[in-house]
N, C-alpha and C. Protein backbone atom coordinates (compact mmCIF):
# COMPACT_ATOMS: atom_id res chain seq x y z
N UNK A 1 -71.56 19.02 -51.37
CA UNK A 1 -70.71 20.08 -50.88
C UNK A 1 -69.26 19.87 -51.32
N UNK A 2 -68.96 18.50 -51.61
CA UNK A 2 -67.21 18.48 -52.52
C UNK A 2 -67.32 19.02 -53.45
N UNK A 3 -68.65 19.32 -54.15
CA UNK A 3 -68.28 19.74 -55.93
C UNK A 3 -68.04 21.15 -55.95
N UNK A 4 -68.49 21.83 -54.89
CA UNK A 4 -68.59 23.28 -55.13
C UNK A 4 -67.39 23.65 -53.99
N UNK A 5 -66.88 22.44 -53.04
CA UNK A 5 -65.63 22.64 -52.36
C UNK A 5 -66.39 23.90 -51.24
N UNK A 6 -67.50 23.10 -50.75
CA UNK A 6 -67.39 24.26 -49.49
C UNK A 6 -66.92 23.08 -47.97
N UNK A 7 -66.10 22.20 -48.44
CA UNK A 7 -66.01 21.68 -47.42
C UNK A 7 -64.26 22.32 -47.42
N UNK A 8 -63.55 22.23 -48.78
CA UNK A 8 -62.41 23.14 -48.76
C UNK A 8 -62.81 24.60 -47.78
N UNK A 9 -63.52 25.15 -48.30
CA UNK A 9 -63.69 26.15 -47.56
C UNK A 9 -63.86 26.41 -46.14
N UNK A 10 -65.14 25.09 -45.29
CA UNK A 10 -65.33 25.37 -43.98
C UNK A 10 -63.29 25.37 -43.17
N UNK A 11 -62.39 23.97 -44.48
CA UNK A 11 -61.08 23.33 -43.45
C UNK A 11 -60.09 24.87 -43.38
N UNK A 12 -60.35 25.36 -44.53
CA UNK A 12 -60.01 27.07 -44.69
C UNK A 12 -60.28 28.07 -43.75
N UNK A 13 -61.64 27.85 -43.15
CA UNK A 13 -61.99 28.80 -42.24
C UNK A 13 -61.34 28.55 -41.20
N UNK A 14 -61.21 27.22 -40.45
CA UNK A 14 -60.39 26.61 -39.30
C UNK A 14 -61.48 25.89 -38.28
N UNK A 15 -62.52 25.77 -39.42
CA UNK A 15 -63.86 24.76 -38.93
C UNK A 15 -63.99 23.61 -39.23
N UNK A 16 -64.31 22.85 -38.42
CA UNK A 16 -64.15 21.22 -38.46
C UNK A 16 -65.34 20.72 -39.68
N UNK A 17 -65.45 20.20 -40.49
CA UNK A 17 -66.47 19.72 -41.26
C UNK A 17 -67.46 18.72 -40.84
N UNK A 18 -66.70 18.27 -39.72
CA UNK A 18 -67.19 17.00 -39.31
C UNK A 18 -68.19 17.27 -37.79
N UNK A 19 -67.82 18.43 -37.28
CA UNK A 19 -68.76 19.13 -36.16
C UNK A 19 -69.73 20.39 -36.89
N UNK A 20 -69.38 20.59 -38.15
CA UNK A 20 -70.06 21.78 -38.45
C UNK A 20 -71.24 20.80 -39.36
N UNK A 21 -71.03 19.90 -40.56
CA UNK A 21 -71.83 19.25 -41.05
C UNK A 21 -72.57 17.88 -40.30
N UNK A 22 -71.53 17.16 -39.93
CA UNK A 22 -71.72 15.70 -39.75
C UNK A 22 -72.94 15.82 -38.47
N UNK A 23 -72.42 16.49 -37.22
CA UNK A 23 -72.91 16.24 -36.38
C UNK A 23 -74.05 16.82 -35.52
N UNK A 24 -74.52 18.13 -36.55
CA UNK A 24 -76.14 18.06 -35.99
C UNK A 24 -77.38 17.40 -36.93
N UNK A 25 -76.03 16.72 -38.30
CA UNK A 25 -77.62 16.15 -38.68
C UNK A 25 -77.33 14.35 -37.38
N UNK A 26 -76.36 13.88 -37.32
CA UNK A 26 -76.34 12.79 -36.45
C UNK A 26 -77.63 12.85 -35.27
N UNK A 27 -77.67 14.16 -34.70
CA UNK A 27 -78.56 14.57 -33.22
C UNK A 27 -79.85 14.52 -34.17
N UNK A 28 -80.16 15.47 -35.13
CA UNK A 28 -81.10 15.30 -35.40
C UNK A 28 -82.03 14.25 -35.71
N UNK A 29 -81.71 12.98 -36.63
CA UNK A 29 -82.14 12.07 -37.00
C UNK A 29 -82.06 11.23 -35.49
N UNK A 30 -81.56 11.00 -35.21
CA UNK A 30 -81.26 10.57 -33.30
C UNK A 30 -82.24 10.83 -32.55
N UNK A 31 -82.59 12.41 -32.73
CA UNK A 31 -83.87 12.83 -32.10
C UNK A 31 -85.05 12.79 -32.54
N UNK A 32 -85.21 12.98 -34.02
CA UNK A 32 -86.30 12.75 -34.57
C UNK A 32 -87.01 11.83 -34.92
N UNK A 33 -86.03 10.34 -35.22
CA UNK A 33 -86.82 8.87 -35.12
C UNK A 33 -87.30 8.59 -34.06
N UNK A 34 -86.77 8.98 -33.02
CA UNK A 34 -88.06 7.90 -31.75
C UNK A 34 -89.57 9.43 -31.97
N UNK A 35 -89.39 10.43 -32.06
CA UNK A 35 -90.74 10.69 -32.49
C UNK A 35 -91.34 10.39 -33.50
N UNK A 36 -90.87 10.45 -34.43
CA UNK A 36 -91.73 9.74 -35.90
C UNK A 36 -91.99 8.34 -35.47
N UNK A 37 -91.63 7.54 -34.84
CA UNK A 37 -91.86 5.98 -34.60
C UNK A 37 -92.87 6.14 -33.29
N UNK A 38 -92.80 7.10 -32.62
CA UNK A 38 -93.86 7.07 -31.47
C UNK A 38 -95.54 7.92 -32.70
N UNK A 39 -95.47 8.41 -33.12
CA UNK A 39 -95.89 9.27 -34.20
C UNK A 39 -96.83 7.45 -35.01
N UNK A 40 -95.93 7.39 -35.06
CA UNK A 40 -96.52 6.07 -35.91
C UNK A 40 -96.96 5.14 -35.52
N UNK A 41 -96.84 4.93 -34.17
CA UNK A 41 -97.36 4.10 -32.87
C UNK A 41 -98.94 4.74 -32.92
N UNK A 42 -98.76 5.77 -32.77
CA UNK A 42 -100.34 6.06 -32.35
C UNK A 42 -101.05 6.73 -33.30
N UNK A 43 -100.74 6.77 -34.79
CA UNK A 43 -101.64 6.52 -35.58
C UNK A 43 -101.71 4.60 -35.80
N UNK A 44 -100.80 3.99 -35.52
CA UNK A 44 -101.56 2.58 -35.64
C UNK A 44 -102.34 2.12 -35.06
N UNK A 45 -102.46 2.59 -33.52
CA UNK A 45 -103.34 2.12 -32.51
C UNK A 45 -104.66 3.15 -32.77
N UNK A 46 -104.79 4.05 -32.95
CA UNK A 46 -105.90 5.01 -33.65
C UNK A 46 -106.39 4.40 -35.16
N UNK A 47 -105.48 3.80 -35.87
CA UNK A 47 -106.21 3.33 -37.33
C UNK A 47 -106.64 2.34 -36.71
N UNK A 48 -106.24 1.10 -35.54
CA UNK A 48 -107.19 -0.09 -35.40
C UNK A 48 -108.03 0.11 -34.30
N UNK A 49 -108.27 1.53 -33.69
CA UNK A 49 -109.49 1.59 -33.23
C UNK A 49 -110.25 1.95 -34.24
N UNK A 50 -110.16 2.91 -35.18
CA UNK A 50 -111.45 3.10 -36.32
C UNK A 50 -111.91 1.51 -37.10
N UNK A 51 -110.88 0.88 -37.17
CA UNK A 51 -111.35 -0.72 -37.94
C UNK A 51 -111.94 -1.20 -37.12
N UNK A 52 -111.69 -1.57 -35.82
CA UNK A 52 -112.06 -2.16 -34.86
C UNK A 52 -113.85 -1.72 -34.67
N UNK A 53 -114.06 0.02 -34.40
CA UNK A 53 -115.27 0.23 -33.90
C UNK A 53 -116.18 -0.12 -35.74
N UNK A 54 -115.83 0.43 -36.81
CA UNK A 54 -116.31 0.75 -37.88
C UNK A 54 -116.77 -0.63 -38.41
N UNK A 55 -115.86 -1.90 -38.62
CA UNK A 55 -115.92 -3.03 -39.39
C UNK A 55 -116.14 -3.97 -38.33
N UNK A 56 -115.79 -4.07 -37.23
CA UNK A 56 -115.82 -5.17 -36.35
C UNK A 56 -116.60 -5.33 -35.31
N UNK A 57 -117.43 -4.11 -35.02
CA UNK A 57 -118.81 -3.85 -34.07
C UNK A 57 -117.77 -4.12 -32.67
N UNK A 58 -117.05 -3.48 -32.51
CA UNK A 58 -116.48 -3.40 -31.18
C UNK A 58 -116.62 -2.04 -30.79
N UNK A 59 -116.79 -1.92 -29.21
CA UNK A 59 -117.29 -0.57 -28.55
C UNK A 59 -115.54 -0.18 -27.91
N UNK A 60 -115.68 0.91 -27.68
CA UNK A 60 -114.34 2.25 -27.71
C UNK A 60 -113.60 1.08 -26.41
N UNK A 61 -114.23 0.56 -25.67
CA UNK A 61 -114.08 0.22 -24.33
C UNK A 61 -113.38 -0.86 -24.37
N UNK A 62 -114.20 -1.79 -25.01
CA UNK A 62 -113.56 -3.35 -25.41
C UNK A 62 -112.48 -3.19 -26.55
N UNK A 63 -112.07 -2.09 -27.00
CA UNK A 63 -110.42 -1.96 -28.06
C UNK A 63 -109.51 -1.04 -26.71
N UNK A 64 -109.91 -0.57 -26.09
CA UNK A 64 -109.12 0.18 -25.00
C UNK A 64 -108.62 -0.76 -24.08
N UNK A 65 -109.30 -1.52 -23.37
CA UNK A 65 -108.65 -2.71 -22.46
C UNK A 65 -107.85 -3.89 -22.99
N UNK A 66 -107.80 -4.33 -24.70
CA UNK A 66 -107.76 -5.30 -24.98
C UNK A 66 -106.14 -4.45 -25.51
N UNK A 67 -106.35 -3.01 -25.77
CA UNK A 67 -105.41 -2.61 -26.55
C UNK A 67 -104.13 -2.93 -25.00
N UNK A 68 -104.95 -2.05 -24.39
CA UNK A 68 -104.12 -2.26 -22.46
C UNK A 68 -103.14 -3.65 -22.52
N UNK A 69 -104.36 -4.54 -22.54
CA UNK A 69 -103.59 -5.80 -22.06
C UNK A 69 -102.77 -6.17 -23.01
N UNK A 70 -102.62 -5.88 -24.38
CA UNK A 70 -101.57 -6.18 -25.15
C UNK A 70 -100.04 -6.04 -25.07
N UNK A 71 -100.21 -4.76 -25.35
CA UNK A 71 -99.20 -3.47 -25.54
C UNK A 71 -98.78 -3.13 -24.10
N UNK A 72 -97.18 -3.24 -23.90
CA UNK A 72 -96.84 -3.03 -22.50
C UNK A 72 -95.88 -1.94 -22.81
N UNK A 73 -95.45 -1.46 -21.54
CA UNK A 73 -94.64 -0.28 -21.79
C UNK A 73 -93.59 -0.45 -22.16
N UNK A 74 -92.99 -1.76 -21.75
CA UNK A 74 -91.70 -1.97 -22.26
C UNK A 74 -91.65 -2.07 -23.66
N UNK A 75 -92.21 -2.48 -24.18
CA UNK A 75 -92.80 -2.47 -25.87
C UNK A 75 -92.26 -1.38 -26.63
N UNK A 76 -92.99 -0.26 -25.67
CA UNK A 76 -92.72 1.02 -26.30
C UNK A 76 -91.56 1.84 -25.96
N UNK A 77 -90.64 1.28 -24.79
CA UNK A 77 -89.04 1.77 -24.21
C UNK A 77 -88.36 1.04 -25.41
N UNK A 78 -88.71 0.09 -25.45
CA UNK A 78 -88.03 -0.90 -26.84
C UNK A 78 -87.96 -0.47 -28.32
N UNK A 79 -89.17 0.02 -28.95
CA UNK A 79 -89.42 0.58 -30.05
C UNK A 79 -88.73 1.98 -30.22
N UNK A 80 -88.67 3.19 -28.82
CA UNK A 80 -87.92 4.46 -28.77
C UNK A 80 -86.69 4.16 -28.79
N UNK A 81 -85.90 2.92 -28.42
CA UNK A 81 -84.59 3.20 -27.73
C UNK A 81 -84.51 2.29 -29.90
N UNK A 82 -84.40 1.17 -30.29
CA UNK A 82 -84.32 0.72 -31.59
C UNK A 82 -84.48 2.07 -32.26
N UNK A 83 -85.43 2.84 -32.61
CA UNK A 83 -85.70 3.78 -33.39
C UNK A 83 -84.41 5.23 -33.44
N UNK A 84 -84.17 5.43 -32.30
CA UNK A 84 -83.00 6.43 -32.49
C UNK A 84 -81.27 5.90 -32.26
N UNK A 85 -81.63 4.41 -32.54
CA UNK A 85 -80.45 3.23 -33.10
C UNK A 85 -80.35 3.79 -34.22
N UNK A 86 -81.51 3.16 -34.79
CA UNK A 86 -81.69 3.42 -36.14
C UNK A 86 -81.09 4.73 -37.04
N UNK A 87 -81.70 5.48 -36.27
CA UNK A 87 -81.37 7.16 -36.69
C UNK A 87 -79.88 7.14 -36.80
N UNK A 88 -79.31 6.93 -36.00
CA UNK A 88 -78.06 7.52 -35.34
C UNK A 88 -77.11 6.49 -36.61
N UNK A 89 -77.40 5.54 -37.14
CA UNK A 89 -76.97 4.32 -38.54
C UNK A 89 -77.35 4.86 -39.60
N UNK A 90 -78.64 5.33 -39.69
CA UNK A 90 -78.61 6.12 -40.92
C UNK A 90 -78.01 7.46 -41.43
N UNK A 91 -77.75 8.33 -39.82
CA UNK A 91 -77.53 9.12 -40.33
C UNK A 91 -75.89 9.16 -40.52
N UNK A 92 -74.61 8.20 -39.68
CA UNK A 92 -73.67 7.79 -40.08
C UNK A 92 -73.29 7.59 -41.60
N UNK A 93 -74.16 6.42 -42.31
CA UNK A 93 -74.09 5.92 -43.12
C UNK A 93 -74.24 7.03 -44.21
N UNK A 94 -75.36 7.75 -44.30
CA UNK A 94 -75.43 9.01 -45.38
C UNK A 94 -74.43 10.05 -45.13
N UNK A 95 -74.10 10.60 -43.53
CA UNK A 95 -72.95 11.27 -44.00
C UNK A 95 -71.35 10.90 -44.26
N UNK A 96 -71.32 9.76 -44.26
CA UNK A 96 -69.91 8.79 -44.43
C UNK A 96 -70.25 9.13 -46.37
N UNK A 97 -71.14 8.47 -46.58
CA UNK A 97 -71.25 8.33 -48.05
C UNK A 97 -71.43 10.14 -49.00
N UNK A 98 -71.88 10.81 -48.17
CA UNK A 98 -71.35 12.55 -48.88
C UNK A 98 -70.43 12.58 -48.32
N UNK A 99 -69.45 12.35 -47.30
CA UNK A 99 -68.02 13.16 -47.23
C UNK A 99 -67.25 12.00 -48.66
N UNK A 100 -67.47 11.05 -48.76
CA UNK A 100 -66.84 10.71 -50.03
C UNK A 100 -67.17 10.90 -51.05
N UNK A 101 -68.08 11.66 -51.16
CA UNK A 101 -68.44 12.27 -52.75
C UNK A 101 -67.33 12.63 -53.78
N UNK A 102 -66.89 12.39 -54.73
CA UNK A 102 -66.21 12.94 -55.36
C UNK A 102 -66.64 14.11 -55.70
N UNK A 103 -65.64 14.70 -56.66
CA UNK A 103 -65.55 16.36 -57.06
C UNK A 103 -66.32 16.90 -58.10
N UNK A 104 -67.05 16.05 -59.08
CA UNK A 104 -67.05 16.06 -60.40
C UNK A 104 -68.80 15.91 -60.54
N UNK A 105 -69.55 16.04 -61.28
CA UNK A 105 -71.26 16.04 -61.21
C UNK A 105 -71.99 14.42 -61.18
N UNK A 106 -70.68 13.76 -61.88
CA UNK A 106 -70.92 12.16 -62.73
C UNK A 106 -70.69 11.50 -61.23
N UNK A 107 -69.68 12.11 -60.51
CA UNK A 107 -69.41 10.96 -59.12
C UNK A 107 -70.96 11.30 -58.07
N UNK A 108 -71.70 12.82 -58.12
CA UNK A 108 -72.54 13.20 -56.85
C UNK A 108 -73.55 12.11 -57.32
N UNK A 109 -74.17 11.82 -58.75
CA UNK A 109 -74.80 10.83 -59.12
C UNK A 109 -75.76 11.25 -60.28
């Protein structure tokens, strides 16, 4: 958005660049990693019940209790609350690195 200067344009309009661009992708990625990471939680626990029943002659019952006694909830308050850490760093970091884009085709990359 520096090369084509629509960020000149939003400071022109009398719109912040930084509330109009920066900060619903910040929410978004914020919001959307702890679902993709819960997302990915339970296709892992679903891929090692199919290994489990398919390769390992274990019944639905004995991967359900064993999965139980493993896996605690805090596990998974831990993994949601890290995951939209995460988000909220990446998505800093990428929009820190486009508001410094230079002007020119050779600087966007």
């Amino acid at each position: 958005m520096q090369v084509n200067e629509e960020i000149d344009a939003l400071t022109t309009l009398g719109i912040s660049p930084i509330e109009f661009l920066v900060l619903p992708r910040i929410l978004a990625l914020s919001l959307m990693m702890p679902l993709l990471s819960l997302y990915a939680d339970l296709m892992g626990i679903l891929g090692g019940l199919l290994i489990g029943v398919t390769m390992l002659d274990l019944n639905f019952w004995e991967y359900y209790l064993k999965t139980c006694e493993t896996v605690h909830l805090n596990d998974f308050w831990v993994g949601l609350f890290s995951a939209s850490v995460f988000g909220v760093l990446v998505a800093l970091a990428s929009c820190l690195r486009g508001m410094e884009c230079g002007r020119s085709a050779s600087a966007v990359g």
